[in-house]
C-alpha atoms as a PDB file:
ATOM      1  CA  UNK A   1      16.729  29.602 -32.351  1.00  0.00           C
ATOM      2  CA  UNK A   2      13.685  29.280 -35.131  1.00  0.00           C
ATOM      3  CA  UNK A   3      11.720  26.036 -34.932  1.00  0.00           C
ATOM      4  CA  UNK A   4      12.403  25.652 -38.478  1.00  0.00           C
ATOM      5  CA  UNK A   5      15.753  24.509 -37.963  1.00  0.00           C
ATOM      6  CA  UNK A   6      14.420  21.417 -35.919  1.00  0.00           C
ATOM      7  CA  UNK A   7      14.719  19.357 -39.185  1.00  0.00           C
ATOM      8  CA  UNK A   8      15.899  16.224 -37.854  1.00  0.00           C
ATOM      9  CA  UNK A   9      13.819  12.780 -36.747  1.00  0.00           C
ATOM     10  CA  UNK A  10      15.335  11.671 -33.363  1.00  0.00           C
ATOM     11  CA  UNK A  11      13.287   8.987 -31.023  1.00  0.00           C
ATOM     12  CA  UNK A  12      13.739   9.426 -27.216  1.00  0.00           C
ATOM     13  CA  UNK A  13      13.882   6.088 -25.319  1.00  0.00           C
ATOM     14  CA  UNK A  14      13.130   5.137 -21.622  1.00  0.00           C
ATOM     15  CA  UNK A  15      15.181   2.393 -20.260  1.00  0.00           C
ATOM     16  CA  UNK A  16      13.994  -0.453 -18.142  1.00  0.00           C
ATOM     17  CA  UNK A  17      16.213  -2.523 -16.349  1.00  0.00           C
ATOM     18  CA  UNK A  18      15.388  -6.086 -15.266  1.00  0.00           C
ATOM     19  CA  UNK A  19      16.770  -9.465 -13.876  1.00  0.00           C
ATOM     20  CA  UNK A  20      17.302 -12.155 -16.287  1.00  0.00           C
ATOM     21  CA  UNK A  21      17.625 -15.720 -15.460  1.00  0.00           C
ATOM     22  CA  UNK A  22      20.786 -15.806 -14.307  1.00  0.00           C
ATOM     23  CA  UNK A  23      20.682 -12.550 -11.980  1.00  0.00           C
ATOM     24  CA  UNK A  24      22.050 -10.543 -15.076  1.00  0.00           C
ATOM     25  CA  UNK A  25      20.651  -7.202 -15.915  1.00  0.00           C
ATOM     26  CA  UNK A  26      19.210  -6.824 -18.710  1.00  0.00           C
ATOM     27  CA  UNK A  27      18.601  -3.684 -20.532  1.00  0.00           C
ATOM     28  CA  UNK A  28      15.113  -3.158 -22.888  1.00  0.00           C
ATOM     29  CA  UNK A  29      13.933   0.831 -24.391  1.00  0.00           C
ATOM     30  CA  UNK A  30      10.723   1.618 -24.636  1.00  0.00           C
ATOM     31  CA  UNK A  31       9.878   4.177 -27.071  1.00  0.00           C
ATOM     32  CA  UNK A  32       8.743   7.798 -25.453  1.00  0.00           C
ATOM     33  CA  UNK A  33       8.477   9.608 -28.369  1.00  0.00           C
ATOM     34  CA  UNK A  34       9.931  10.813 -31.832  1.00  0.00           C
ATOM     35  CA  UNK A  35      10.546  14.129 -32.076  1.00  0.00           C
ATOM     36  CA  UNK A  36      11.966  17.313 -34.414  1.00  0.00           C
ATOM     37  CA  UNK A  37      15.467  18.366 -33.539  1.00  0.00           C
ATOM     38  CA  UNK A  38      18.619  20.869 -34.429  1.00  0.00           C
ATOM     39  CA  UNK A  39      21.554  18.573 -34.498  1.00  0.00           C
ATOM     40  CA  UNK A  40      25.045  20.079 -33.308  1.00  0.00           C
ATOM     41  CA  UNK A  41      27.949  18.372 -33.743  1.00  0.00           C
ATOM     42  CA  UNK A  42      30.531  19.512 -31.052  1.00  0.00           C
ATOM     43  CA  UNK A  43      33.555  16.679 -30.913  1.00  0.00           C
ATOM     44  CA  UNK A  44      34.782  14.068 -32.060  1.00  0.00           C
ATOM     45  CA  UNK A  45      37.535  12.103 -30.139  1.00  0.00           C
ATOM     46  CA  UNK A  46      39.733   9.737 -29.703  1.00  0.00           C
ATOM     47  CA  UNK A  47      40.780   7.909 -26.650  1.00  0.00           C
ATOM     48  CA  UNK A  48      42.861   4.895 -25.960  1.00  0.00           C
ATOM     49  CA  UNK A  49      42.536   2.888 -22.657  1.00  0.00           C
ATOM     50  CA  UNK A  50      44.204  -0.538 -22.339  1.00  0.00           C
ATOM     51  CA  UNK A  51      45.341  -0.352 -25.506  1.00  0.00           C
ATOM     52  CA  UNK A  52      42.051  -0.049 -26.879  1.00  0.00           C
ATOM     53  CA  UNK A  53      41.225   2.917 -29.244  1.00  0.00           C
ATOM     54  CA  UNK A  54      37.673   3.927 -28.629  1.00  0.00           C
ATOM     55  CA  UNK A  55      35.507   6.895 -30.536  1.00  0.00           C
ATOM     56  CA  UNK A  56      33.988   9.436 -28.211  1.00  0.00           C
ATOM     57  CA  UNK A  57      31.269  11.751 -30.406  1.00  0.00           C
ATOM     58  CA  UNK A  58      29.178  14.204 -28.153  1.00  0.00           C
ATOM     59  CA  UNK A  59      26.568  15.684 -30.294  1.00  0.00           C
ATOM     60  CA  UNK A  60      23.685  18.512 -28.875  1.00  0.00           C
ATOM     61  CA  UNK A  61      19.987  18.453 -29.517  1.00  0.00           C
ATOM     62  CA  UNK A  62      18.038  21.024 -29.385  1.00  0.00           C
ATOM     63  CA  UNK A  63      14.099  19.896 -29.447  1.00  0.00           C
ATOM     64  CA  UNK A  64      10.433  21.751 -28.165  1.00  0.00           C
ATOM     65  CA  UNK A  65      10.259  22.016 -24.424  1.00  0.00           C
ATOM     66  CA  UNK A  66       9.333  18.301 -22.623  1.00  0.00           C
ATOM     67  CA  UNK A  67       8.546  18.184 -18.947  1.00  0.00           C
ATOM     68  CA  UNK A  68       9.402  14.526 -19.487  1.00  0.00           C
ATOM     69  CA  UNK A  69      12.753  14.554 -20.253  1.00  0.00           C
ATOM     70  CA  UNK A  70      15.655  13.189 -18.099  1.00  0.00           C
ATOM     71  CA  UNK A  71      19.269  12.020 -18.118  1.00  0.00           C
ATOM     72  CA  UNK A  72      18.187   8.050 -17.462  1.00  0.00           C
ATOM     73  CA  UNK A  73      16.496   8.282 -21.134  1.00  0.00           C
ATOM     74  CA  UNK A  74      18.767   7.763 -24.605  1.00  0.00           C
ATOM     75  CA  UNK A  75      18.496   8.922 -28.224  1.00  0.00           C
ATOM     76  CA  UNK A  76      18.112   7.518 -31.564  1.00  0.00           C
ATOM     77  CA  UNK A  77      19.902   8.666 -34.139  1.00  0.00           C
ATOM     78  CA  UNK A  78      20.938   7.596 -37.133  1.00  0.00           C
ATOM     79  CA  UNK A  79      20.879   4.025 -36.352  1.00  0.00           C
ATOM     80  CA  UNK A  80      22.736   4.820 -33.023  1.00  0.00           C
ATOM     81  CA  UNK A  81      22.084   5.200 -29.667  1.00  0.00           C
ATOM     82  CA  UNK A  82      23.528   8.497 -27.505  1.00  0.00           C
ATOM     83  CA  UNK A  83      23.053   8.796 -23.520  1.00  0.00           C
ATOM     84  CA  UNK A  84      22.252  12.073 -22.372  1.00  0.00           C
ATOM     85  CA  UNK A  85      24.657  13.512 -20.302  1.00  0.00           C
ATOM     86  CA  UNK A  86      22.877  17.359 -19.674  1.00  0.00           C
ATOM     87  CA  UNK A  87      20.349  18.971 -20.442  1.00  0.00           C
ATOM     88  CA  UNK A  88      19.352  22.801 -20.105  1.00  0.00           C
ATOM     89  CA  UNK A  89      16.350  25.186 -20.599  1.00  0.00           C
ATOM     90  CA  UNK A  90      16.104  27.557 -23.336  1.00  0.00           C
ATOM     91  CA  UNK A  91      14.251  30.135 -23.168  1.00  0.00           C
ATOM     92  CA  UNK A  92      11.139  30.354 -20.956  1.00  0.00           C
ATOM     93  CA  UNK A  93      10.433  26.358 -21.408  1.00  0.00           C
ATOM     94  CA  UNK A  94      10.199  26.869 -25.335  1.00  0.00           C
ATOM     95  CA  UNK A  95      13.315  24.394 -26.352  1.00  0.00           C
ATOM     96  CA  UNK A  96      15.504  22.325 -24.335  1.00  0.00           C
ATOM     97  CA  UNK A  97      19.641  21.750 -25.301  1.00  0.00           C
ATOM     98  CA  UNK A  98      20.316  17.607 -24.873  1.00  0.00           C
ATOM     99  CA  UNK A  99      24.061  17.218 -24.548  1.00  0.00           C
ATOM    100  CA  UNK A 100      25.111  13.772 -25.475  1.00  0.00           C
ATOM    101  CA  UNK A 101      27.688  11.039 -26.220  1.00  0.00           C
ATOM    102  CA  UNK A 102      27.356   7.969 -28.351  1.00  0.00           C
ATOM    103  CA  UNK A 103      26.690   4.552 -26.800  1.00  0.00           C
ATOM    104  CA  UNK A 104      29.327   2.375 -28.178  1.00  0.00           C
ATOM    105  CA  UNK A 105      27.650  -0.691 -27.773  1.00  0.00           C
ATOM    106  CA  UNK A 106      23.916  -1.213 -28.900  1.00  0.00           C
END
């Protein structure tokens, strides 16, 4: 892939989990970093549980080579939020492939 196709601004949360007052957990992102991207859509879909139609969107992208990427971080994109659900190596450590799905509730 040629960097110049990494045209697109994502931001790459952390997510930190703590207790609220009433034992709850309570969810917060802290911003890692905002970085250039190749954005692949690969499905849309539809699923209905409990009588509940809900959108499933899995979208790939590809960014520069992180050593501090993991699967317990999300993505901004697009005033949305995706979890990453793989990730892979391309290359010798020059780009690394986020597979992820949209976070229906933000």
């Amino acid at each position: 892939m040629n960097n110049s196709r990494l045209s697109e601004l994502i931001d790459i949360y952390n997510i930190n989990v703590t207790r609220g007052v009433f034992g709850e957990n309570k969810e917060t992102k802290t911003l890692l970093a905002s970085v250039w991207c190749d954005v692949i859509q690969l499905k849309g879909d539809k699923l209905v549980y409990s009588q509940v139609v809900t959108d499933v969107q899995t979208l790939q992208f590809v960014i520069r080579y992180r050593h501090d990427i993991t699967k317990q971080q999300i993505i901004g994109y697009n005033n949305d939020y995706y979890r990453i659900i793989n990730y892979e190596n391309i290359g010798k450590k020059s780009l690394i492939k986020l597979t992820c799905t949209l976070i229906e509730d933000n």
